[in-house]
C-alpha atoms as a PDB file:
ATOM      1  CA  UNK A   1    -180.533-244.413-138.146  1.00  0.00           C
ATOM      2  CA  UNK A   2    -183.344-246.942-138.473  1.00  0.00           C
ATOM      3  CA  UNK A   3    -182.814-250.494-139.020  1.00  0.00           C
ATOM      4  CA  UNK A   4    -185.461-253.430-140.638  1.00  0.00           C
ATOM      5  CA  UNK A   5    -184.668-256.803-140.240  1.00  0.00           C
ATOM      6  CA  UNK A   6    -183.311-259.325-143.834  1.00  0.00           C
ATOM      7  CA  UNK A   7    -185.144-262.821-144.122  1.00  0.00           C
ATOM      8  CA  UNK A   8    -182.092-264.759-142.525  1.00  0.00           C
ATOM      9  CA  UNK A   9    -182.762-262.350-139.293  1.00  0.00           C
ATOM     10  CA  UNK A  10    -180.012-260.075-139.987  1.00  0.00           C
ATOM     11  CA  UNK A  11    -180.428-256.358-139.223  1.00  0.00           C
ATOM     12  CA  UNK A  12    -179.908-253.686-142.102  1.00  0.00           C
ATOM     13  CA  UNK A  13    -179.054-249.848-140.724  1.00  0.00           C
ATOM     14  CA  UNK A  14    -180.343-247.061-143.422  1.00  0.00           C
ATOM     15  CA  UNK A  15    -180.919-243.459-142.704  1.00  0.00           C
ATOM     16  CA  UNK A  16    -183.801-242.121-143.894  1.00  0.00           C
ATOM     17  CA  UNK A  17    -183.883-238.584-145.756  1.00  0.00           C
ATOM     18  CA  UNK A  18    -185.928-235.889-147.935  1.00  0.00           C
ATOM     19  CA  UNK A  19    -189.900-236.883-148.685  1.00  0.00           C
ATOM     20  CA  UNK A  20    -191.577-238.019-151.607  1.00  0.00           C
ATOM     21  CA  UNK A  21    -191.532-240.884-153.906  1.00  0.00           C
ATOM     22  CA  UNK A  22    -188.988-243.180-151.905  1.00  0.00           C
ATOM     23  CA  UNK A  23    -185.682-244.464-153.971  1.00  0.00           C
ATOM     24  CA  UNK A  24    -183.346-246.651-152.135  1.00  0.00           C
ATOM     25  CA  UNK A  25    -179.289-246.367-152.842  1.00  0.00           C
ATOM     26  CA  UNK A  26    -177.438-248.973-153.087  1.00  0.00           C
ATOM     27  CA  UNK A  27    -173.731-247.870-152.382  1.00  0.00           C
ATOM     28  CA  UNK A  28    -171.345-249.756-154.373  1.00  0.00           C
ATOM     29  CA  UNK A  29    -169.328-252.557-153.366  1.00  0.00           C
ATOM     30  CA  UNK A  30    -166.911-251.990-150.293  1.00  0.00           C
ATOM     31  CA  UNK A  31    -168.832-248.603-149.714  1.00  0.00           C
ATOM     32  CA  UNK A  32    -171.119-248.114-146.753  1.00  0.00           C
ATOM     33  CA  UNK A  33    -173.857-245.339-146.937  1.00  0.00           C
ATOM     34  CA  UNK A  34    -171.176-242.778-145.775  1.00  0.00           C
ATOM     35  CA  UNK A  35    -169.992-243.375-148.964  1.00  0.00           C
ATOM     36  CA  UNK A  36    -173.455-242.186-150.584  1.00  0.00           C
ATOM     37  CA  UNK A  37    -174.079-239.784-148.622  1.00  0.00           C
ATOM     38  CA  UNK A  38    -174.258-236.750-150.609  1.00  0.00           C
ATOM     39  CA  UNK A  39    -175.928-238.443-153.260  1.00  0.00           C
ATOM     40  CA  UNK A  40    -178.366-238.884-150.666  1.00  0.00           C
ATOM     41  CA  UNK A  41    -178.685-235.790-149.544  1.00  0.00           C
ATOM     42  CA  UNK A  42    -179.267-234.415-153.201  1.00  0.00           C
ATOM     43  CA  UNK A  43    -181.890-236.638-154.067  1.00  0.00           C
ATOM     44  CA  UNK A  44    -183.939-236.198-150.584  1.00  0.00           C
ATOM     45  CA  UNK A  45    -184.553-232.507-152.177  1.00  0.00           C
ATOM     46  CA  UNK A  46    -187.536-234.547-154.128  1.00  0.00           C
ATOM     47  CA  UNK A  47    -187.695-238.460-152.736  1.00  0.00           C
ATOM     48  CA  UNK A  48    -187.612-240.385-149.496  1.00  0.00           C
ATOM     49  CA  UNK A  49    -184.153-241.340-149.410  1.00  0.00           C
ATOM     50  CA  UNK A  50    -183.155-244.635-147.799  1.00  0.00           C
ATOM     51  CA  UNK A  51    -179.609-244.817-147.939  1.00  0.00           C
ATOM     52  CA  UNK A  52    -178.596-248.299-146.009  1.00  0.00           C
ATOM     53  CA  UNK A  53    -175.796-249.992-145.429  1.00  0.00           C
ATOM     54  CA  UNK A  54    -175.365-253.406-147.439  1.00  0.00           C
ATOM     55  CA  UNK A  55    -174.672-256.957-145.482  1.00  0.00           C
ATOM     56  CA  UNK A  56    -171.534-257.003-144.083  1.00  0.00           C
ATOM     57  CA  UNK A  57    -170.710-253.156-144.046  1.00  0.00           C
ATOM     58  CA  UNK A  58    -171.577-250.416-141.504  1.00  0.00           C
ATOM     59  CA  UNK A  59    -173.868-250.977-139.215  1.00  0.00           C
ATOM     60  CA  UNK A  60    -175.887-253.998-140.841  1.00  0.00           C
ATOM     61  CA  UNK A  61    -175.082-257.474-140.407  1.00  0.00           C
ATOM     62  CA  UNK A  62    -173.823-260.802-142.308  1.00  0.00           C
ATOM     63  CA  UNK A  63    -174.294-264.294-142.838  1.00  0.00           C
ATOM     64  CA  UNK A  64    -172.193-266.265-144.300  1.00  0.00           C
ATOM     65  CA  UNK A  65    -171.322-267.612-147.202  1.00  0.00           C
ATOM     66  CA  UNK A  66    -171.872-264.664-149.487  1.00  0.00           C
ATOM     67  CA  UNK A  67    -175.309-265.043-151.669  1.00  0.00           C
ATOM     68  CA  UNK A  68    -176.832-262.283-154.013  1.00  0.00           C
ATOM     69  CA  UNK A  69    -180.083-263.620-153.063  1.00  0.00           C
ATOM     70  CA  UNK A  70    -179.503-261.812-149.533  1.00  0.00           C
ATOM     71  CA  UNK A  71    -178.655-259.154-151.045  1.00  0.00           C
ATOM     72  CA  UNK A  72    -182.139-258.977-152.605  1.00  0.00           C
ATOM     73  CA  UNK A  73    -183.904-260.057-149.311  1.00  0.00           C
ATOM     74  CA  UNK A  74    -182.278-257.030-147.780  1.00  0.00           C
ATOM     75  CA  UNK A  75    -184.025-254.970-150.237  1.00  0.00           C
ATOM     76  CA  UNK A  76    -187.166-256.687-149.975  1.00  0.00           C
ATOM     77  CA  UNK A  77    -186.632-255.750-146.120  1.00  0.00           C
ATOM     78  CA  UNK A  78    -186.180-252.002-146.791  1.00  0.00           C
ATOM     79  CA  UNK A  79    -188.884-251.739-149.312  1.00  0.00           C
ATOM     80  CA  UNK A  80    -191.943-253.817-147.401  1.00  0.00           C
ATOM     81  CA  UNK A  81    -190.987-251.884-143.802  1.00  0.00           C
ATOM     82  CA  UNK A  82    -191.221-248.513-146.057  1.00  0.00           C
ATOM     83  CA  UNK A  83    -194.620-248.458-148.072  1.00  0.00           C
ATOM     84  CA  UNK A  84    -194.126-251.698-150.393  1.00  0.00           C
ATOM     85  CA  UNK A  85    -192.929-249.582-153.285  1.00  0.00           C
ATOM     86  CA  UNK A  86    -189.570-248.039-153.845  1.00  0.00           C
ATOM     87  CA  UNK A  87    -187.296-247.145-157.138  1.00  0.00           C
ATOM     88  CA  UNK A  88    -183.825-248.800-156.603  1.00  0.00           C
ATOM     89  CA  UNK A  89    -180.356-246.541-157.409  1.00  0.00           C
ATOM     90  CA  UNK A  90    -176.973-247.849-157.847  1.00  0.00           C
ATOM     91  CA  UNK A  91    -174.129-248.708-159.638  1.00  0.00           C
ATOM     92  CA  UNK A  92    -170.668-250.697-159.589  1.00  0.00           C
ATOM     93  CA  UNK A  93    -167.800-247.734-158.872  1.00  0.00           C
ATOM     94  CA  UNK A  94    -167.166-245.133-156.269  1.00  0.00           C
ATOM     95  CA  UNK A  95    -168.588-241.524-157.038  1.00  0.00           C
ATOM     96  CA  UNK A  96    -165.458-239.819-157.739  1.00  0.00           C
ATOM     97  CA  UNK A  97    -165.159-236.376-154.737  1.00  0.00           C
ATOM     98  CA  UNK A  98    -167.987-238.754-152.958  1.00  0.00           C
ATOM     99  CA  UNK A  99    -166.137-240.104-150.303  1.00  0.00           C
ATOM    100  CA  UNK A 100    -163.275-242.559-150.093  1.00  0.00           C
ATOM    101  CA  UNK A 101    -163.954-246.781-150.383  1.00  0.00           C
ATOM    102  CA  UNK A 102    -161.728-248.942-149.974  1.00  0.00           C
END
């Protein structure tokens, strides 16, 4: 697990997986990167995955109140400590068989 630190200070935990062009996934709401795991997994066969955990779940930290904007910061975070490029995957449901969110 590696971890890069948000604007605000807070920490966000990703694994890192496969090589090549990087993509980060962005599990959907209430998910953690459990969650998009094997989605991870699959794409690492041809990108650098960096599957993190958004604020507030897993391993990464929070500030309150809620903001997108921190949101964005914390992929700012990912993509500047990883190269300053990155393609961005996610959506707004669960992967059906992919693990169980709340």
């Amino acid at each position: 697990m590696g971890k890069v630190t948000s604007a605000d200070g807070r920490p966000v935990s990703f694994d890192r997986l496969g090589g090549g062009p990087p993509v980060i996934v962005v599990a959907p709401a209430l998910c953690d990167r459990t969650d998009t795991h094997a989605l991870a997994e699959r794409l690492a066969s041809s990108h650098t995955v960096l599957n993190y955990d958004r604020r507030g779940r897993g391993d990464s930290g929070d500030t309150q109140p809620y903001a997108v904007v921190r949101e964005v910061e914390d992929i700012a975070a990912l993509i500047s400590a990883n190269g300053g490029a990155a393609a961005v995957y996610g959506h707004s449901l669960r992967i059906p068989d992919h693990g169980q969110c709340p």
